[in-house]
N, C-alpha and C. Protein backbone atom coordinates (compact mmCIF):
# COMPACT_ATOMS: atom_id res chain seq x y z
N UNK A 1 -121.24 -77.22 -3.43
CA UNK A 1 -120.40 -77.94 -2.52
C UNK A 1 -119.36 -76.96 -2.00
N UNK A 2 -119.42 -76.83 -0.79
CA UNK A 2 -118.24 -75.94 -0.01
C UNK A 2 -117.65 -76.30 0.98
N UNK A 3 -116.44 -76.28 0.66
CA UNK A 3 -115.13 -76.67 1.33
C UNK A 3 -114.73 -75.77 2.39
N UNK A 4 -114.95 -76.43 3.95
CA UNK A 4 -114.26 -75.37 4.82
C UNK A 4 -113.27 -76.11 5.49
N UNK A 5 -112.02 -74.90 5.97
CA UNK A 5 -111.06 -76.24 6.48
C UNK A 5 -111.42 -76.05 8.41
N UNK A 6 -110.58 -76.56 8.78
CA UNK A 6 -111.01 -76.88 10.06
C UNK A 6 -111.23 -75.58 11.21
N UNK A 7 -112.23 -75.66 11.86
CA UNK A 7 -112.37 -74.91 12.57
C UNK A 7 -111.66 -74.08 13.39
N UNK A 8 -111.47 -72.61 13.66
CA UNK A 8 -110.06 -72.37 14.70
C UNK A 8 -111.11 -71.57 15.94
N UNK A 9 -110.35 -72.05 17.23
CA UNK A 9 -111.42 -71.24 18.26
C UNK A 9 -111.21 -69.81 18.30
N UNK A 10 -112.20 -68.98 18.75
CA UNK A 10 -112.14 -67.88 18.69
C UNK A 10 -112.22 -67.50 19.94
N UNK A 11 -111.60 -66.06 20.31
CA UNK A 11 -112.16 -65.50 21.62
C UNK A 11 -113.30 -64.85 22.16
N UNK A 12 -113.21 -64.32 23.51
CA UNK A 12 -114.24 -63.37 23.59
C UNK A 12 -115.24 -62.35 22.70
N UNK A 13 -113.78 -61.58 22.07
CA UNK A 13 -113.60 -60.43 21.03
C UNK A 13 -114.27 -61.27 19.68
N UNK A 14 -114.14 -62.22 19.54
CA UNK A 14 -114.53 -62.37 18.03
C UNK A 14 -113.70 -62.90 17.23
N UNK A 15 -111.89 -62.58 17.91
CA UNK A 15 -110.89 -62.21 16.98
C UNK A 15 -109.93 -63.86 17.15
N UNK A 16 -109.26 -64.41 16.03
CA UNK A 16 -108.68 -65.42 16.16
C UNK A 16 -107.34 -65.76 16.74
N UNK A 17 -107.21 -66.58 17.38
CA UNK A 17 -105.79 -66.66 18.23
C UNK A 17 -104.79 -65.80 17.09
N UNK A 18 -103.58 -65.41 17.73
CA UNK A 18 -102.62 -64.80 17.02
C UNK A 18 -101.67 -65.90 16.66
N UNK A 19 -100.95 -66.25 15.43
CA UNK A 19 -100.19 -66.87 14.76
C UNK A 19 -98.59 -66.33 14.78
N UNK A 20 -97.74 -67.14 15.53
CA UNK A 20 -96.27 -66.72 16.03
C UNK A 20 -95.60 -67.72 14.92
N UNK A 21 -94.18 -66.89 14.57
CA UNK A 21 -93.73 -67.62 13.70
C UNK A 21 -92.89 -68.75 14.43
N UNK A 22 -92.54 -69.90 13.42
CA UNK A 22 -92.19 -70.72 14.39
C UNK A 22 -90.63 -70.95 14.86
N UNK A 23 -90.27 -71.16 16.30
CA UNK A 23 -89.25 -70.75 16.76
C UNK A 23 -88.42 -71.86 16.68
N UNK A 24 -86.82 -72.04 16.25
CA UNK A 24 -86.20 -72.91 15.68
C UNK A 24 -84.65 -72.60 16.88
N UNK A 25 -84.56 -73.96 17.53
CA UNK A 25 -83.46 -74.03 18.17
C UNK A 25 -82.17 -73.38 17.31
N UNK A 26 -81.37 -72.47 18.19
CA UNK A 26 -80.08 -71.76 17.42
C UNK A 26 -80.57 -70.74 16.17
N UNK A 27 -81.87 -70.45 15.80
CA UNK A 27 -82.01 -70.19 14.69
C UNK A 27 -81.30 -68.12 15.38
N UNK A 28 -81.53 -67.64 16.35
CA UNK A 28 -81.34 -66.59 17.03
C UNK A 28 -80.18 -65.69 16.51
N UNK A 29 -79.84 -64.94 16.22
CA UNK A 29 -78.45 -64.07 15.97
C UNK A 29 -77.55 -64.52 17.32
N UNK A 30 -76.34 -64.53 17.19
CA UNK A 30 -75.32 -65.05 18.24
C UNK A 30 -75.75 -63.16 19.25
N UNK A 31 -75.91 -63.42 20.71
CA UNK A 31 -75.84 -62.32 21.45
C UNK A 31 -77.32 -62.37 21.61
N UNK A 32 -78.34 -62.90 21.11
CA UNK A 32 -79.62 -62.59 21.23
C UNK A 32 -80.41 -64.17 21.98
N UNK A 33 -81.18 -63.38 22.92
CA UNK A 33 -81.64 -64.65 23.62
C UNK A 33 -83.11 -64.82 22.57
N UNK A 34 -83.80 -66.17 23.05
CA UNK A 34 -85.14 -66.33 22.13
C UNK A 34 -85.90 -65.61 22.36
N UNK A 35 -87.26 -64.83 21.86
CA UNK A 35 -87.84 -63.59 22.14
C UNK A 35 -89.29 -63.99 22.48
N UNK A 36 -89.07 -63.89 23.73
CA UNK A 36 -90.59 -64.11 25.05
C UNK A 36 -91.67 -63.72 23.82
N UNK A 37 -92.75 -64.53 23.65
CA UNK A 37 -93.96 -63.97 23.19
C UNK A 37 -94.96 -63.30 23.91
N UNK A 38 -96.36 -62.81 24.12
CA UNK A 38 -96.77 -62.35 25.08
C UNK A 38 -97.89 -63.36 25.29
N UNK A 39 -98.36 -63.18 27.11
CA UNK A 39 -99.07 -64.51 26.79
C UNK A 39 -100.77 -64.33 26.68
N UNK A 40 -100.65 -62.69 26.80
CA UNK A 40 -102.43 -62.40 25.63
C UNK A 40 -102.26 -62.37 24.52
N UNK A 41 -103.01 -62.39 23.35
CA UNK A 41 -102.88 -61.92 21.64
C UNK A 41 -103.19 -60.68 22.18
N UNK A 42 -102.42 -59.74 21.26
CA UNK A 42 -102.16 -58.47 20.81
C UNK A 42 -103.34 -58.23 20.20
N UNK A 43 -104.69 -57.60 20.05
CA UNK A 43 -105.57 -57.08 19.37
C UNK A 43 -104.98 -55.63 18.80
N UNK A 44 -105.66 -55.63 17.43
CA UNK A 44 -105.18 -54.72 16.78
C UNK A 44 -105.92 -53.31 17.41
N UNK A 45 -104.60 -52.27 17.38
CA UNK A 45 -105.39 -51.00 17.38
C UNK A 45 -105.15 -50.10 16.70
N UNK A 46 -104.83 -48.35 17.52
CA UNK A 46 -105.10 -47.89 16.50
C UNK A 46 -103.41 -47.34 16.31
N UNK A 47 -102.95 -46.91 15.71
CA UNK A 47 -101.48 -46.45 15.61
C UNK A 47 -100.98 -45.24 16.93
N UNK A 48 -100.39 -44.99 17.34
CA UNK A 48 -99.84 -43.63 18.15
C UNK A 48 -98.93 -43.15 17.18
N UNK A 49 -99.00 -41.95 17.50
CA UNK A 49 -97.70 -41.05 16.75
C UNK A 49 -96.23 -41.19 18.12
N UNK A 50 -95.58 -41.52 17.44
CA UNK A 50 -94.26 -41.61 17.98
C UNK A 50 -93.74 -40.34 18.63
N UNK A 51 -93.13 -40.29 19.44
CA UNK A 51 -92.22 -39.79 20.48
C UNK A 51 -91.15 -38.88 19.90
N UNK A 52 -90.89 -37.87 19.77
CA UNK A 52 -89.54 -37.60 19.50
C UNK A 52 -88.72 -37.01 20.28
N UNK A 53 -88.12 -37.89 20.48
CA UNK A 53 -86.63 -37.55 21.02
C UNK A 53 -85.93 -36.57 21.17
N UNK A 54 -85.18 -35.34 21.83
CA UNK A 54 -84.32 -34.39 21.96
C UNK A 54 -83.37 -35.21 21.46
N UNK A 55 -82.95 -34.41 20.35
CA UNK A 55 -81.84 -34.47 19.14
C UNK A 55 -80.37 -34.96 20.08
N UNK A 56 -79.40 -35.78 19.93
CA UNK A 56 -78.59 -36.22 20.49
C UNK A 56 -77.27 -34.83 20.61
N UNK A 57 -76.73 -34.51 21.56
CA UNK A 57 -75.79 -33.91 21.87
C UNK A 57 -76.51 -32.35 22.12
N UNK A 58 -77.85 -32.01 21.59
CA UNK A 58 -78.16 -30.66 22.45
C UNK A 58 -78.79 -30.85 23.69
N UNK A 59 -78.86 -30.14 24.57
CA UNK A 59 -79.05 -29.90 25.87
C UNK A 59 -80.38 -29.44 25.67
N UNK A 60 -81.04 -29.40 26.64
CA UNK A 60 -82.94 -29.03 26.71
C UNK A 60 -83.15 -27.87 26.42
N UNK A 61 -84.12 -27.44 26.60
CA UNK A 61 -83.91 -25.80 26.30
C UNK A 61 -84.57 -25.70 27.86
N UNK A 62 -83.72 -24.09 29.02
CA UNK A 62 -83.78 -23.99 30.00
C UNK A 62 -85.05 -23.24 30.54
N UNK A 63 -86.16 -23.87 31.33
CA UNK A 63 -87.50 -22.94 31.24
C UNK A 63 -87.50 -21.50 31.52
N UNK A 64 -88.89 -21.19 31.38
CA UNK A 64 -89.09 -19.68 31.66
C UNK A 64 -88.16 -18.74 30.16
N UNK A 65 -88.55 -17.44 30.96
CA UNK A 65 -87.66 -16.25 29.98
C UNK A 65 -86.41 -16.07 30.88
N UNK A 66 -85.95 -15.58 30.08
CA UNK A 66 -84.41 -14.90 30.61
C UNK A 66 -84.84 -13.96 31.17
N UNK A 67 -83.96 -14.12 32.42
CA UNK A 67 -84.48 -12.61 33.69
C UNK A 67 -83.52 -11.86 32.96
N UNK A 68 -82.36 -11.63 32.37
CA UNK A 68 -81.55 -10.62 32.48
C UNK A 68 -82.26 -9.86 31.16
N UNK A 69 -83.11 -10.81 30.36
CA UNK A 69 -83.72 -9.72 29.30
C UNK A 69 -84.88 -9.42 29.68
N UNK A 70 -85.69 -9.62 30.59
CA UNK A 70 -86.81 -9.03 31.28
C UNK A 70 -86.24 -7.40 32.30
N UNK A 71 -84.83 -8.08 32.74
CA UNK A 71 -84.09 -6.77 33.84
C UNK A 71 -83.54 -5.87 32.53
N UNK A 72 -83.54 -6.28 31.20
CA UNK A 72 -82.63 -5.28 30.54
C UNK A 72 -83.98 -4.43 29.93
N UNK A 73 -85.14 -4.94 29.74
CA UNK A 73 -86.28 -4.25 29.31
C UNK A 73 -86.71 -3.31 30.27
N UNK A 74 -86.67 -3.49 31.50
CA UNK A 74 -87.25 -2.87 32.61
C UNK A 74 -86.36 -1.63 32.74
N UNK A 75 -85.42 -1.91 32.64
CA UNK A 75 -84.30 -0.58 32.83
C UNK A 75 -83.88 0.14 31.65
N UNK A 76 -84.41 -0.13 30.57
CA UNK A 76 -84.73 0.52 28.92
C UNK A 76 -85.82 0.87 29.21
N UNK A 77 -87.15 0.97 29.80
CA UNK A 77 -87.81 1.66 29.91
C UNK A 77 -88.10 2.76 30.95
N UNK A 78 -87.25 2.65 32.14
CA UNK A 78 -86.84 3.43 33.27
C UNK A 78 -85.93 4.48 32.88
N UNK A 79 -85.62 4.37 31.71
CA UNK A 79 -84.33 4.84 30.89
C UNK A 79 -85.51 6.38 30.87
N UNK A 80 -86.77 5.89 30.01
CA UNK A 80 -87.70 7.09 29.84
C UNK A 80 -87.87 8.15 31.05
N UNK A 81 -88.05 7.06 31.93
CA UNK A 81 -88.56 7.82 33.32
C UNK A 81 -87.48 8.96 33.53
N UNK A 82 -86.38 8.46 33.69
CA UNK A 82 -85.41 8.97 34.56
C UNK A 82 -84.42 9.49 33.74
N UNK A 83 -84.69 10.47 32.27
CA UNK A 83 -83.55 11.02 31.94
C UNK A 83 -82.73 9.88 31.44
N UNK A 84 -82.87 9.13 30.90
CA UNK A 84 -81.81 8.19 29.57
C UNK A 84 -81.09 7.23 30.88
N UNK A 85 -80.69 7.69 32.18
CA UNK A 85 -79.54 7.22 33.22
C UNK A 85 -79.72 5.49 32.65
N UNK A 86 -80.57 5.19 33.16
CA UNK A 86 -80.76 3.34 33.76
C UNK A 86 -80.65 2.84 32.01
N UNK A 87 -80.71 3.96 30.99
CA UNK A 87 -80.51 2.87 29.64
C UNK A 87 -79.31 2.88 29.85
N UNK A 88 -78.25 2.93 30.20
CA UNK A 88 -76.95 2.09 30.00
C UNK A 88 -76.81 1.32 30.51
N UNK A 89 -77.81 0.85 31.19
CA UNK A 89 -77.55 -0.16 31.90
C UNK A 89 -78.41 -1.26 31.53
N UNK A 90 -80.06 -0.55 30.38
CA UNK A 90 -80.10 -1.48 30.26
C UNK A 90 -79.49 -2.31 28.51
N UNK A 91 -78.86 -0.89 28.04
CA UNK A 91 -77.98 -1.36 26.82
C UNK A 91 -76.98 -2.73 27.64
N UNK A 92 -76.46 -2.35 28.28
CA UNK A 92 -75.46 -3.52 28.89
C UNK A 92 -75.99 -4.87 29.16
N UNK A 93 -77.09 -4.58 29.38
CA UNK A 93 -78.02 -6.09 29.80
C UNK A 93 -78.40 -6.66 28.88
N UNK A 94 -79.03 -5.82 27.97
CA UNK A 94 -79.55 -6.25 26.81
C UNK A 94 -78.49 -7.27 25.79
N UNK A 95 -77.55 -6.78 25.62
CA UNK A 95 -76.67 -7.60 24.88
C UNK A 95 -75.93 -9.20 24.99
N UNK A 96 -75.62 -8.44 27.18
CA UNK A 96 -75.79 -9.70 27.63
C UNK A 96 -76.86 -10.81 27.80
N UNK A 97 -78.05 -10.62 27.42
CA UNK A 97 -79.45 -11.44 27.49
C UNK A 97 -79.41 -11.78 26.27
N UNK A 98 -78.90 -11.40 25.04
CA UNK A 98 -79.22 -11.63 23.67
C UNK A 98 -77.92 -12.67 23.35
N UNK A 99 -76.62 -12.79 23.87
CA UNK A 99 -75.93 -13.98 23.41
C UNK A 99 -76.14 -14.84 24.55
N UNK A 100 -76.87 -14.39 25.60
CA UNK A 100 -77.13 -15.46 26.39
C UNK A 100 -78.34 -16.31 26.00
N UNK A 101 -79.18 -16.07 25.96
CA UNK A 101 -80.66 -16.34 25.20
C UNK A 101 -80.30 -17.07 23.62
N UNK A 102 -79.11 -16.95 22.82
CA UNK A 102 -78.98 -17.65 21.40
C UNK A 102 -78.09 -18.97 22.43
N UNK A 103 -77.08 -18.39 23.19
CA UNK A 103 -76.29 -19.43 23.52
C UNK A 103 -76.95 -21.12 24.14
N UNK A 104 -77.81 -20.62 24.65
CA UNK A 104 -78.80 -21.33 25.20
C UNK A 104 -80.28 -22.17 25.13
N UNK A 105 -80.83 -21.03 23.98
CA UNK A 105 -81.78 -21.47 23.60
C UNK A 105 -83.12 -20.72 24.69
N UNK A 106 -82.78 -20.43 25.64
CA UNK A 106 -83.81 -20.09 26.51
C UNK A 106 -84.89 -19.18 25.37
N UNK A 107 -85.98 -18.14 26.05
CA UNK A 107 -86.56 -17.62 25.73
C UNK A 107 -86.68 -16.22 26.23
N UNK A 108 -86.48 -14.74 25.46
CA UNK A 108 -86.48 -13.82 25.90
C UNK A 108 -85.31 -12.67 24.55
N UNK A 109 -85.22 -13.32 23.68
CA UNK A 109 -83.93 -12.91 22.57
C UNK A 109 -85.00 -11.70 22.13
N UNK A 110 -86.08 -11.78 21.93
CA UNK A 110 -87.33 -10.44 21.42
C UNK A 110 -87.35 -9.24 22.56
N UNK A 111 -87.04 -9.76 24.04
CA UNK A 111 -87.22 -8.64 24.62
C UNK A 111 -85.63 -7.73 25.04
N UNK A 112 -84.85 -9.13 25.03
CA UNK A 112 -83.75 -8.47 24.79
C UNK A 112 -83.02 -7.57 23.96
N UNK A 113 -83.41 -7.53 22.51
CA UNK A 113 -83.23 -6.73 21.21
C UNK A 113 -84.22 -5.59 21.61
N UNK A 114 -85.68 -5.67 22.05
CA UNK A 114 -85.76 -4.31 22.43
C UNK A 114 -85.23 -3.67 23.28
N UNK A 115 -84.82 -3.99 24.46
CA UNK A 115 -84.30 -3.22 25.13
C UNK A 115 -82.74 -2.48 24.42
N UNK A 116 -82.14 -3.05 23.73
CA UNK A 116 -81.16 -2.67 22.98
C UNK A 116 -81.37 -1.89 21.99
N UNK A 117 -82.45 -1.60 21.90
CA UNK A 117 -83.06 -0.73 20.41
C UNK A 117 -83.34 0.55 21.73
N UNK A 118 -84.32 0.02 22.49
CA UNK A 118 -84.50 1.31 22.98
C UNK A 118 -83.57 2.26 23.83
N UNK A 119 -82.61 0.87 24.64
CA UNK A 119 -81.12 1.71 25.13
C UNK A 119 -80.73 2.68 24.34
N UNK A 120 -80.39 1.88 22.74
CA UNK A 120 -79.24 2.88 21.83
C UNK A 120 -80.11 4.34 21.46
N UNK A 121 -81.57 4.37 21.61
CA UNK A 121 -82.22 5.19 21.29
C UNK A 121 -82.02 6.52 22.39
N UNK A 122 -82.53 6.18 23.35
CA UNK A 122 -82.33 7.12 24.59
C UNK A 122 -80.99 7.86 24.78
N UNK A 123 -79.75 6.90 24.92
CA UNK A 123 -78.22 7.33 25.16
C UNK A 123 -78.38 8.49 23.48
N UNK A 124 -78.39 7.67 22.35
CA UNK A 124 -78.46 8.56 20.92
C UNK A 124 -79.08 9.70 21.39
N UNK A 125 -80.24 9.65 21.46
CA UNK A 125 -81.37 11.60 22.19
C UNK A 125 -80.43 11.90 23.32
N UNK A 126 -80.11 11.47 24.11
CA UNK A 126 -79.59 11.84 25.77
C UNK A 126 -78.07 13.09 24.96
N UNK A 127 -77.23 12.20 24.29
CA UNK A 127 -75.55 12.63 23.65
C UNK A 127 -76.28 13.86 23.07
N UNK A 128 -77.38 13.80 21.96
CA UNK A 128 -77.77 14.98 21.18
C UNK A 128 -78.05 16.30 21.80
N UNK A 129 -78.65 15.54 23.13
CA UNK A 129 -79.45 16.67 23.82
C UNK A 129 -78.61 17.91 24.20
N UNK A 130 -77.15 16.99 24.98
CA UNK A 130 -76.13 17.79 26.01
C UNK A 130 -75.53 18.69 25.00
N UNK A 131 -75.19 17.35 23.78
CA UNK A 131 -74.38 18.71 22.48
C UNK A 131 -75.00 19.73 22.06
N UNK A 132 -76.15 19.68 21.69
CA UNK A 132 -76.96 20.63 21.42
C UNK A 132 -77.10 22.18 22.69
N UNK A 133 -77.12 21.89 24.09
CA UNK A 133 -77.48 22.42 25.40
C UNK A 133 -75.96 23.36 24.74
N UNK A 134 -75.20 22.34 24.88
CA UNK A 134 -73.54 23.08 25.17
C UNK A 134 -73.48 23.96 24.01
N UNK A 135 -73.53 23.82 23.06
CA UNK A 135 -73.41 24.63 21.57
C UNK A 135 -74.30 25.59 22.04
N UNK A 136 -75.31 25.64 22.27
CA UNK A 136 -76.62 26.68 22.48
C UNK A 136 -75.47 27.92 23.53
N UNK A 137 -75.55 27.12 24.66
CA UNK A 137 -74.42 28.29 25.74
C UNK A 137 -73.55 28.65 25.40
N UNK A 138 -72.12 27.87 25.02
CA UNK A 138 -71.21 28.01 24.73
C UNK A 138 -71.29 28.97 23.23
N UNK A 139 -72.00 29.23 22.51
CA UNK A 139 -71.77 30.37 21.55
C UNK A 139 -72.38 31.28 21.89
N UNK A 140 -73.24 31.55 23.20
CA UNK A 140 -74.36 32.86 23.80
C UNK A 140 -75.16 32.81 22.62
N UNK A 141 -76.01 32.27 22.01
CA UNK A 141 -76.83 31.83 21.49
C UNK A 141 -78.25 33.02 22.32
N UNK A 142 -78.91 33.69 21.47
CA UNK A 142 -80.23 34.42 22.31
C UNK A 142 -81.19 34.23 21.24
N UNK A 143 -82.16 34.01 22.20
CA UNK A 143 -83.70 34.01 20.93
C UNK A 143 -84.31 34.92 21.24
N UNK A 144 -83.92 36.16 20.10
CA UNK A 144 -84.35 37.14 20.41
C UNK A 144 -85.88 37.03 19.86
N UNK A 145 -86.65 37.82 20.50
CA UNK A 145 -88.01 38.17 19.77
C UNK A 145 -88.13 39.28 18.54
């Protein structure tokens, strides 16, 4: 003997009407109106991964690389070309691209530190070179054979 209780209609899907809890005059938090149901059932799916949000009070991070550490790399390596000249300039850039690039968040803090590695490198050989030149003359220095 088996007991079934009463029949419930089903839909298209297969799936049984959806069951809303039941809504009670005033029952609402004061400030809250009654909450619209929808007027398809919700079929179940599958989960999404949620959204996350940019963290409250930081600012986006600004696209692209930093030109001034792309201009401070370019002129750390022109530095080679041309006799050490353009690395001071691009030591100068470089530093400015590297608290600009933390300040900010942008992207380019890797090319900016090289160019600052390779500035201090060039000006370092360039200073050695002249002291060395001048000491050589300035004591009449001869390589004799």
């Amino acid at each position: 003997m088996t007991t079934s209780g009463p029949e419930q209609p089903y839909d298209d899907a297969g799936l049984p009407p959806p069951v809303y809890p039941p809504v009670y005059p005033g029952a609402a938090p004061p400030g809250y109106g009654a909450v619209p149901y929808p007027a398809y059932p919700s079929y179940p799916s599958y989960p999404s991964y949620p959204s996350y949000p940019a963290y409250p009070g930081y600012p986006a991070r600004p696209p692209g690389t930093n030109g001034k550490a792309i201009a401070a790399l370019a002129t750390a390596l022109g530095g080679l070309i041309c006799c050490g000249l353009p690395s001071i300039v691009g030591l100068v850039l470089g530093i400015i691209a590297m608290r600009e690039t933390r300040r900010t968040g942008q992207k380019g803090f890797g090319l900016a530190a090289a160019a600052v590695v390779i500035s201090t490198l060039l000006i370092i050989v360039g200073v050695l070179y002249v002291a060395l030149t001048t000491l050589l003359y300035a004591g009449n220095w001869q390589w004799a054979p």
